[in-house]
ModelCIF file with pLDDT and N, C-alpha, C, O atoms, coordinates in Angstrom:
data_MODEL
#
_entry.id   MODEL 
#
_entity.id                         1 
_entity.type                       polymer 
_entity.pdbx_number_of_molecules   1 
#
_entity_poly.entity_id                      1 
_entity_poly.type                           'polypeptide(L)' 
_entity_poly.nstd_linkage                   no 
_entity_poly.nstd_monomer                   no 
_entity_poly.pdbx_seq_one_letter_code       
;(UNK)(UNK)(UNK)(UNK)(UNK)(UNK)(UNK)(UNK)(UNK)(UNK)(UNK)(UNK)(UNK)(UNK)(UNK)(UNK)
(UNK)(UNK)(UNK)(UNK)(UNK)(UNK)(UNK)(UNK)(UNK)(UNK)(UNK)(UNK)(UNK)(UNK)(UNK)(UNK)
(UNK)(UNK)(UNK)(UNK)
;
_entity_poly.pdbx_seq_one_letter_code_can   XXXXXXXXXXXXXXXXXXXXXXXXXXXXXXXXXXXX 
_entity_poly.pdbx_strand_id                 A 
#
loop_
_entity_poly_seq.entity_id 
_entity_poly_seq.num 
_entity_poly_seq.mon_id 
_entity_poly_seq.hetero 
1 1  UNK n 
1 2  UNK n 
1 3  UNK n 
1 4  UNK n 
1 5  UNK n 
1 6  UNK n 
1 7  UNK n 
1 8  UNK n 
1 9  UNK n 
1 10 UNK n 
1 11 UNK n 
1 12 UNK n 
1 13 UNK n 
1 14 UNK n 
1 15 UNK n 
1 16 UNK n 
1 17 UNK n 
1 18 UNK n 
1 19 UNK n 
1 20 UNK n 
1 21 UNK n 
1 22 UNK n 
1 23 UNK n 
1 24 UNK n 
1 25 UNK n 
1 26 UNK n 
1 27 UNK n 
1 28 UNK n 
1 29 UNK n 
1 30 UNK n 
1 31 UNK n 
1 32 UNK n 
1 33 UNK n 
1 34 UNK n 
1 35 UNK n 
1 36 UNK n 
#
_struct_asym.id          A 
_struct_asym.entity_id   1 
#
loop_
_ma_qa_metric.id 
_ma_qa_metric.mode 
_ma_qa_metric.name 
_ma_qa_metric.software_group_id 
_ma_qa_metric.type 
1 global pLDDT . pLDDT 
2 local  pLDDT . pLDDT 
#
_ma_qa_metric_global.metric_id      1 
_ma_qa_metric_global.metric_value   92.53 
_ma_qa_metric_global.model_id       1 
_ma_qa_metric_global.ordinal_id     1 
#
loop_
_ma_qa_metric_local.label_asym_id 
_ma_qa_metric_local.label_comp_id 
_ma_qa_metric_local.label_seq_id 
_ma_qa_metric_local.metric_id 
_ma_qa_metric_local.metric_value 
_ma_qa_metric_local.model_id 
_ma_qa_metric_local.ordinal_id 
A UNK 1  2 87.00 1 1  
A UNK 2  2 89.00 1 2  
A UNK 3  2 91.00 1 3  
A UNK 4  2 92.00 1 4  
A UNK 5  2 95.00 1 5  
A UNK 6  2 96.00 1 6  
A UNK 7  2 96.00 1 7  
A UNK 8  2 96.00 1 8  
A UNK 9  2 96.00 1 9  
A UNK 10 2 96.00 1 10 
A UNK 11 2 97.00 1 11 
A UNK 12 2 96.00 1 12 
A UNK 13 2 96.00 1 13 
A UNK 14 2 95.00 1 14 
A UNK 15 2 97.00 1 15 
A UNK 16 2 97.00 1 16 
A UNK 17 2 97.00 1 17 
A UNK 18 2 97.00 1 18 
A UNK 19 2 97.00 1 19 
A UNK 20 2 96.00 1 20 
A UNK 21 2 96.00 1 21 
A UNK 22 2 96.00 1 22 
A UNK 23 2 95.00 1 23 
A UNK 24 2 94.00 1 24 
A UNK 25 2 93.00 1 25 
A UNK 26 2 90.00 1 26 
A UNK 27 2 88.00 1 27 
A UNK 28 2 88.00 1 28 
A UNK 29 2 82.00 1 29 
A UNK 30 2 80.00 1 30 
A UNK 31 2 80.00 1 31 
A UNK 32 2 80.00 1 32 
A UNK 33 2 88.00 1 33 
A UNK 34 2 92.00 1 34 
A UNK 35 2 94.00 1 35 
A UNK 36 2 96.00 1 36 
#
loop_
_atom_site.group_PDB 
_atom_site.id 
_atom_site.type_symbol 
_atom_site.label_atom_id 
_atom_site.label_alt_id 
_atom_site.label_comp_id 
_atom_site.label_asym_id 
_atom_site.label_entity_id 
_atom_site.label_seq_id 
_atom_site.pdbx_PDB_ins_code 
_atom_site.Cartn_x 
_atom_site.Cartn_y 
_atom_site.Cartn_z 
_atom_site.occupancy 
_atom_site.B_iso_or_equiv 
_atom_site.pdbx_formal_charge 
_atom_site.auth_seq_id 
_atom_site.auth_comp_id 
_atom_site.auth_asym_id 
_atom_site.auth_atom_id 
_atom_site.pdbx_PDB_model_num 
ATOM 1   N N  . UNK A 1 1  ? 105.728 131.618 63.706  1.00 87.00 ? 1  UNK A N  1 
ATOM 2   C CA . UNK A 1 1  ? 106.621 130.771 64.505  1.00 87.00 ? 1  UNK A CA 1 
ATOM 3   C C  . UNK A 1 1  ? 106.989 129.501 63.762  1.00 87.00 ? 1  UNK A C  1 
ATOM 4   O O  . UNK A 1 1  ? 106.297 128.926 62.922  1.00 87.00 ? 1  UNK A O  1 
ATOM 5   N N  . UNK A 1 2  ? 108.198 129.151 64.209  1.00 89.00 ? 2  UNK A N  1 
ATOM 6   C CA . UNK A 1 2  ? 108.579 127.711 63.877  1.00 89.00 ? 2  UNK A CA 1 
ATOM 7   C C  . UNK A 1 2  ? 108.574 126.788 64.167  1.00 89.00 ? 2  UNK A C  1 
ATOM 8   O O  . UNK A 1 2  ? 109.625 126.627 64.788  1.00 89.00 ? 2  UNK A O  1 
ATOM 9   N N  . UNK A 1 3  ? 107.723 125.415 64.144  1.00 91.00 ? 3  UNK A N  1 
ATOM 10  C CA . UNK A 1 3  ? 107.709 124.645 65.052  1.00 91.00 ? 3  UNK A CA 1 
ATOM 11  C C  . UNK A 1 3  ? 108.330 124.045 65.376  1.00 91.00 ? 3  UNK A C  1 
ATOM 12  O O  . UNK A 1 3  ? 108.537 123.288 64.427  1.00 91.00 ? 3  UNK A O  1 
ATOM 13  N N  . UNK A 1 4  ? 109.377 123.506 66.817  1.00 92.00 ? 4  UNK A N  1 
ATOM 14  C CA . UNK A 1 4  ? 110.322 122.701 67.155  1.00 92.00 ? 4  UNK A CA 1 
ATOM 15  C C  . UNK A 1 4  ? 110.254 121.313 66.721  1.00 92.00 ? 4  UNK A C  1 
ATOM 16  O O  . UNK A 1 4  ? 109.179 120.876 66.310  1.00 92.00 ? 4  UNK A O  1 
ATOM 17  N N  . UNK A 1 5  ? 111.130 120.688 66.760  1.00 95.00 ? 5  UNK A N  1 
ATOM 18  C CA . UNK A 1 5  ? 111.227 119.043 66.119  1.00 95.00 ? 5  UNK A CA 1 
ATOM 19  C C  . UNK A 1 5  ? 110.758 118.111 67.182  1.00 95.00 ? 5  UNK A C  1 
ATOM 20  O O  . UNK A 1 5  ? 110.887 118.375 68.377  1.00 95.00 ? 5  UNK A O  1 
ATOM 21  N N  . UNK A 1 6  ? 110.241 117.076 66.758  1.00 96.00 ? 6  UNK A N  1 
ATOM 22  C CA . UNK A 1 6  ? 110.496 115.901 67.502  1.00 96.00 ? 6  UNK A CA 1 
ATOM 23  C C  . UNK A 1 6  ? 111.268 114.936 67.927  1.00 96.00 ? 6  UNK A C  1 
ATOM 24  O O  . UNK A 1 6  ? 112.228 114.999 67.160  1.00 96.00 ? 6  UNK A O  1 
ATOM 25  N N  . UNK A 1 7  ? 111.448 114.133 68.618  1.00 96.00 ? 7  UNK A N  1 
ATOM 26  C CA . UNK A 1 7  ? 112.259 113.224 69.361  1.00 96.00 ? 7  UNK A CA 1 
ATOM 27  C C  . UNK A 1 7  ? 111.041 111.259 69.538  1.00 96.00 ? 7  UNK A C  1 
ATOM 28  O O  . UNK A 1 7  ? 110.053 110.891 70.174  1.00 96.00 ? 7  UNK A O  1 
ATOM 29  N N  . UNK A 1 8  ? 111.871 110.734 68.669  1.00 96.00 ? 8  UNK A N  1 
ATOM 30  C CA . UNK A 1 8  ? 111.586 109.845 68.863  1.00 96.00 ? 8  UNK A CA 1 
ATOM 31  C C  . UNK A 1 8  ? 112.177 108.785 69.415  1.00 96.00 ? 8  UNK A C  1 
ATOM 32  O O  . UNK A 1 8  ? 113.153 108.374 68.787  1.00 96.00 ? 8  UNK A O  1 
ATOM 33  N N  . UNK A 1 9  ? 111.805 108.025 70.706  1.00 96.00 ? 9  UNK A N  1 
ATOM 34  C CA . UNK A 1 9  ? 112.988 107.413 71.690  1.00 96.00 ? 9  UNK A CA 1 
ATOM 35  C C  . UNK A 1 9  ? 113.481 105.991 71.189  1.00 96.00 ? 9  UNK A C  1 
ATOM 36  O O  . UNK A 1 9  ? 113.556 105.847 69.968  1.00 96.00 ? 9  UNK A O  1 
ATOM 37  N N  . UNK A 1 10 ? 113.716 105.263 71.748  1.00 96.00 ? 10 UNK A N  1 
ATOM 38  C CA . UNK A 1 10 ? 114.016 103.935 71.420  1.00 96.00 ? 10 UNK A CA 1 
ATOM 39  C C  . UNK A 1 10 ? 113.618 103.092 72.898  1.00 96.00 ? 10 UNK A C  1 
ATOM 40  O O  . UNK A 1 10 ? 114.180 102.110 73.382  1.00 96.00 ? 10 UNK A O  1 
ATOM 41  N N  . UNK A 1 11 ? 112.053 104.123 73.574  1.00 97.00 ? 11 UNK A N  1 
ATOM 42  C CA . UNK A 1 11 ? 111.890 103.149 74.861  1.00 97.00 ? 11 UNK A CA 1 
ATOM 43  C C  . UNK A 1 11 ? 110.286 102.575 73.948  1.00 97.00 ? 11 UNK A C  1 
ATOM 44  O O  . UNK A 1 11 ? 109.687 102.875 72.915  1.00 97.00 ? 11 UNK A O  1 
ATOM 45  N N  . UNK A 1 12 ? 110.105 101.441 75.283  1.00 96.00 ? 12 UNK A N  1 
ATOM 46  C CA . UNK A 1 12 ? 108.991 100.882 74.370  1.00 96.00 ? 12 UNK A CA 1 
ATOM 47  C C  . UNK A 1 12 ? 108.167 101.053 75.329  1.00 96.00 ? 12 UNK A C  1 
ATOM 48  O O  . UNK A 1 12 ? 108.360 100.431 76.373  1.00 96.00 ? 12 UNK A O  1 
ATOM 49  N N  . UNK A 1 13 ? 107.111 101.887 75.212  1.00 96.00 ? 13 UNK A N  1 
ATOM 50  C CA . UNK A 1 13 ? 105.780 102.257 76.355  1.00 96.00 ? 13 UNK A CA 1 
ATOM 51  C C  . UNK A 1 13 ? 105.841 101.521 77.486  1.00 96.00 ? 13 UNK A C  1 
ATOM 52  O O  . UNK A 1 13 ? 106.258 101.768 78.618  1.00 96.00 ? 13 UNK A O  1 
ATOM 53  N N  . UNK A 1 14 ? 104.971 99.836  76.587  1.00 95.00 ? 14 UNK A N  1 
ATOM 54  C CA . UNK A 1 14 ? 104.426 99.278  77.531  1.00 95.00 ? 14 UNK A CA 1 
ATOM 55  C C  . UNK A 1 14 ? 105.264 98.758  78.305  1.00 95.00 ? 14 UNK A C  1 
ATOM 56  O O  . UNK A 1 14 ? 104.894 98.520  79.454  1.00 95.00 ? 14 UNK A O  1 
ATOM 57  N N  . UNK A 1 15 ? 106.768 98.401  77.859  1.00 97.00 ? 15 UNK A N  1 
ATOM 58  C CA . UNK A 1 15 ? 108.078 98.023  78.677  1.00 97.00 ? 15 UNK A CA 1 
ATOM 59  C C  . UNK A 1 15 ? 108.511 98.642  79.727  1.00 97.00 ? 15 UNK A C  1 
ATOM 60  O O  . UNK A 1 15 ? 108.811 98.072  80.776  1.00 97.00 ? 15 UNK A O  1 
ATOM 61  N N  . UNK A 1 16 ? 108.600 100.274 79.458  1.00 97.00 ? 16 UNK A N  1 
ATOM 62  C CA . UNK A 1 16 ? 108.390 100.873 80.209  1.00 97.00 ? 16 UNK A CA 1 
ATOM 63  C C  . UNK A 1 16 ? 107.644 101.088 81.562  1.00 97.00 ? 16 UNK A C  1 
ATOM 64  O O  . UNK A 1 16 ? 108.324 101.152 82.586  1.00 97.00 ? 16 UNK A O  1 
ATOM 65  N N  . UNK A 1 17 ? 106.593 101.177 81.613  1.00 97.00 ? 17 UNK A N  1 
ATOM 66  C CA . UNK A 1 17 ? 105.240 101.163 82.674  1.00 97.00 ? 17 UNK A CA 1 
ATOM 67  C C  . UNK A 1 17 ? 104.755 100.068 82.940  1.00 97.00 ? 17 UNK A C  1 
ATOM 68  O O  . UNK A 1 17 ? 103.607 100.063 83.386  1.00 97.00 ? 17 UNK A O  1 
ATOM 69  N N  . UNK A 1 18 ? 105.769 98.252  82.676  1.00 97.00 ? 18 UNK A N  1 
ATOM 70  C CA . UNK A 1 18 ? 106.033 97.064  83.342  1.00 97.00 ? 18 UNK A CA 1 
ATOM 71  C C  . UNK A 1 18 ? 107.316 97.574  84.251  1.00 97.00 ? 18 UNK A C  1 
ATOM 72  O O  . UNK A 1 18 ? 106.943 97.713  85.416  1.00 97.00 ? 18 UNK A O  1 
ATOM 73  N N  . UNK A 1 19 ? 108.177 97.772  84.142  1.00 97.00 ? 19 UNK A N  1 
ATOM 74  C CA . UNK A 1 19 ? 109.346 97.816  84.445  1.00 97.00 ? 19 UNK A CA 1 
ATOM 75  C C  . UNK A 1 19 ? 109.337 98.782  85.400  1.00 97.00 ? 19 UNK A C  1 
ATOM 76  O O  . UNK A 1 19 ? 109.932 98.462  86.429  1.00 97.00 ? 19 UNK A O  1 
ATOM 77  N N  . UNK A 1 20 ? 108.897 99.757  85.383  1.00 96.00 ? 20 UNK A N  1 
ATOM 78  C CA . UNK A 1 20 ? 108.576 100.706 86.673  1.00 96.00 ? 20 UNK A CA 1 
ATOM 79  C C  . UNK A 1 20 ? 107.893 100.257 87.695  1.00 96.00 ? 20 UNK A C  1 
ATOM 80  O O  . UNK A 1 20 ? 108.261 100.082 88.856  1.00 96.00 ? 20 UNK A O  1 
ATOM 81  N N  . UNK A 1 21 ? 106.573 100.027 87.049  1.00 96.00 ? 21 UNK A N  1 
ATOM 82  C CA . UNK A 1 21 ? 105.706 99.008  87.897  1.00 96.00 ? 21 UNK A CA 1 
ATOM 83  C C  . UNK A 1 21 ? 106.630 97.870  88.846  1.00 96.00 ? 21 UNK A C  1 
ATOM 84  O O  . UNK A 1 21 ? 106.503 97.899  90.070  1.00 96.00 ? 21 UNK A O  1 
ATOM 85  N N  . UNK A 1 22 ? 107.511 96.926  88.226  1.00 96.00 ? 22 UNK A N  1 
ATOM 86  C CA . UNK A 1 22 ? 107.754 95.474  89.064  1.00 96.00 ? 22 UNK A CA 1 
ATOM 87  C C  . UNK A 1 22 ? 108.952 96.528  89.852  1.00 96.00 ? 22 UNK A C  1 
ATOM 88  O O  . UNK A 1 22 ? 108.854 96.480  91.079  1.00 96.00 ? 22 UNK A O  1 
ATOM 89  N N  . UNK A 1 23 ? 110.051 97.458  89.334  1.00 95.00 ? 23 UNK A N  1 
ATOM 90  C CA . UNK A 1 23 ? 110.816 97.515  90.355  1.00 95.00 ? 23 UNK A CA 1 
ATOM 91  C C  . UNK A 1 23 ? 110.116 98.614  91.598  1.00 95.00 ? 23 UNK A C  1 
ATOM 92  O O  . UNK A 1 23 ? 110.631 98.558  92.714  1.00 95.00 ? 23 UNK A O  1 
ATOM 93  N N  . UNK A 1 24 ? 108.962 99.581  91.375  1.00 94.00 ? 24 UNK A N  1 
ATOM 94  C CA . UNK A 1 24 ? 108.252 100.086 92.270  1.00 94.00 ? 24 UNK A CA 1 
ATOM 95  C C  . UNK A 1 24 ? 107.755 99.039  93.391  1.00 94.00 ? 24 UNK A C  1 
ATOM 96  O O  . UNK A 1 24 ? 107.624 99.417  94.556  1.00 94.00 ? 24 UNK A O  1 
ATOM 97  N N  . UNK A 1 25 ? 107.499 97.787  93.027  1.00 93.00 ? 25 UNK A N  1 
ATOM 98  C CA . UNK A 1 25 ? 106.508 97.050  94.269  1.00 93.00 ? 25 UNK A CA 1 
ATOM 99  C C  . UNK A 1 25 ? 108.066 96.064  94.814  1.00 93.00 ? 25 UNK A C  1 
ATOM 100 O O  . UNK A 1 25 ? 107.981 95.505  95.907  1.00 93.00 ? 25 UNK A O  1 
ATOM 101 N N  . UNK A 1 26 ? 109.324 95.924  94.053  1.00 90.00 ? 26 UNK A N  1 
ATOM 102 C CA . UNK A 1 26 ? 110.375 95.114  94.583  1.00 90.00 ? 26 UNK A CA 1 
ATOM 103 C C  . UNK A 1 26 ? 110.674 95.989  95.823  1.00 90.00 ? 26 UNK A C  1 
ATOM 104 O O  . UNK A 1 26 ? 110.808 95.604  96.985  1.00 90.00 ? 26 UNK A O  1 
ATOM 105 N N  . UNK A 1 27 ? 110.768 97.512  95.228  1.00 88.00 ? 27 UNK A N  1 
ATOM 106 C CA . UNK A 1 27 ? 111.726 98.588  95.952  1.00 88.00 ? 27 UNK A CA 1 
ATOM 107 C C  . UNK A 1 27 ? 111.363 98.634  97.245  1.00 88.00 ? 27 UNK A C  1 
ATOM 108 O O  . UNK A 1 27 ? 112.174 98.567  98.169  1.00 88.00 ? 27 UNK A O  1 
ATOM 109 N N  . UNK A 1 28 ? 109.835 98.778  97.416  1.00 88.00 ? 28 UNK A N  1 
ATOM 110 C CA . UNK A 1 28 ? 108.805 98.862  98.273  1.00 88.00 ? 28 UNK A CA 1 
ATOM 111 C C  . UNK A 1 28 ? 109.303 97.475  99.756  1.00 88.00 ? 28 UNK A C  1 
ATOM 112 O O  . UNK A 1 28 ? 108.934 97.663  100.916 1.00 88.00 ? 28 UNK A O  1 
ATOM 113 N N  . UNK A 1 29 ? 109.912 96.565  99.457  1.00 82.00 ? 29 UNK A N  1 
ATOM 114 C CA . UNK A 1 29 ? 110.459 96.007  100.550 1.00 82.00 ? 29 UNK A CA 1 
ATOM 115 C C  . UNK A 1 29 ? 111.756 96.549  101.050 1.00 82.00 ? 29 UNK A C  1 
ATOM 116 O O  . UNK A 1 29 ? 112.367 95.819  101.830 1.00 82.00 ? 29 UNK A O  1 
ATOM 117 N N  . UNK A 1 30 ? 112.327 97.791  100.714 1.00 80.00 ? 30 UNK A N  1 
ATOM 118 C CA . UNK A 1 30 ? 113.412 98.155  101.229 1.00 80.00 ? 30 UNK A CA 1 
ATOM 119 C C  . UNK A 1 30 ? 113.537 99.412  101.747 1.00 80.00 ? 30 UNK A C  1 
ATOM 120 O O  . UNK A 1 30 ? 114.097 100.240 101.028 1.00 80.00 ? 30 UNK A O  1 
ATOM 121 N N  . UNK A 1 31 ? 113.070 99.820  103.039 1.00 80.00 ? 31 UNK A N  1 
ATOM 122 C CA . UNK A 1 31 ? 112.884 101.356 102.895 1.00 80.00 ? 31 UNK A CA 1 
ATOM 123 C C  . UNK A 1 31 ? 113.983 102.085 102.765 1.00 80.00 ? 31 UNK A C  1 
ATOM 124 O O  . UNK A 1 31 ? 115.104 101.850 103.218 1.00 80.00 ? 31 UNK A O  1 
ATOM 125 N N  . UNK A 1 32 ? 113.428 103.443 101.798 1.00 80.00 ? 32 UNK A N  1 
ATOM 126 C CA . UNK A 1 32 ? 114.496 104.086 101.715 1.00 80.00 ? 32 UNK A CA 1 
ATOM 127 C C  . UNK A 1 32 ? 115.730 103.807 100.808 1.00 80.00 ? 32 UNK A C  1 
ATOM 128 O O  . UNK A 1 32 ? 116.889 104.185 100.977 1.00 80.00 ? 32 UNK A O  1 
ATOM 129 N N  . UNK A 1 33 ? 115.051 102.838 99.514  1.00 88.00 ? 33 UNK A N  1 
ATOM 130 C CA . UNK A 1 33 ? 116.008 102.805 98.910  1.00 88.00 ? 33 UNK A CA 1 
ATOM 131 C C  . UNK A 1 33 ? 116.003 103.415 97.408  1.00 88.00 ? 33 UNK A C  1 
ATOM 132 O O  . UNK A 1 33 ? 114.936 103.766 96.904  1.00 88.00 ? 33 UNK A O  1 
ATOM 133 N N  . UNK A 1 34 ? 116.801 103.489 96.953  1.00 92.00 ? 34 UNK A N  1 
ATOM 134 C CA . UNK A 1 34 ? 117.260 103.995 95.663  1.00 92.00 ? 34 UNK A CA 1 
ATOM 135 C C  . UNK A 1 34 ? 117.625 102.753 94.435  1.00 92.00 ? 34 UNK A C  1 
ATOM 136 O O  . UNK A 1 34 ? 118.437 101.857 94.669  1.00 92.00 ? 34 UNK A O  1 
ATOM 137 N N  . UNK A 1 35 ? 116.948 102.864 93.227  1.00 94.00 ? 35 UNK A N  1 
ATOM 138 C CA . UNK A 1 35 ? 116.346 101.606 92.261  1.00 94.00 ? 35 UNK A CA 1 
ATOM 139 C C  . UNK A 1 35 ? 116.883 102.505 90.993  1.00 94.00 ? 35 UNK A C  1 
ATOM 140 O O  . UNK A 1 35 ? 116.949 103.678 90.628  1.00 94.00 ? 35 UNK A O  1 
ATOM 141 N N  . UNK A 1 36 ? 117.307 100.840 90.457  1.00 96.00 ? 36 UNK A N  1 
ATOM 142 C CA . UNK A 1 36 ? 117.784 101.615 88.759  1.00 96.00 ? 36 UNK A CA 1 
ATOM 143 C C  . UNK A 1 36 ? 117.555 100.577 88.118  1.00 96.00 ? 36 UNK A C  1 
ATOM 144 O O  . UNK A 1 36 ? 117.720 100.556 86.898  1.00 96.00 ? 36 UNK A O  1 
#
């Protein structure tokens, strides 16, 4: 077999799993809403 390639992103971890984190607990005062 051949092994498929990789993908390296241009996100930054820990930026990431801050940024989820603060808009998860903002979102959390609005029920039912939808966050980007």
């Amino acid at each position: 077999p051949r092994p498929g390639s990789s993908l390296q992103l241009t996100i930054d971890r820990d930026l990431q799993f801050m940024t989820q984190r603060i808009l998860a607990r903002q979102v959390a005062q609005a029920k039912g809403s939808v966050a980007a």
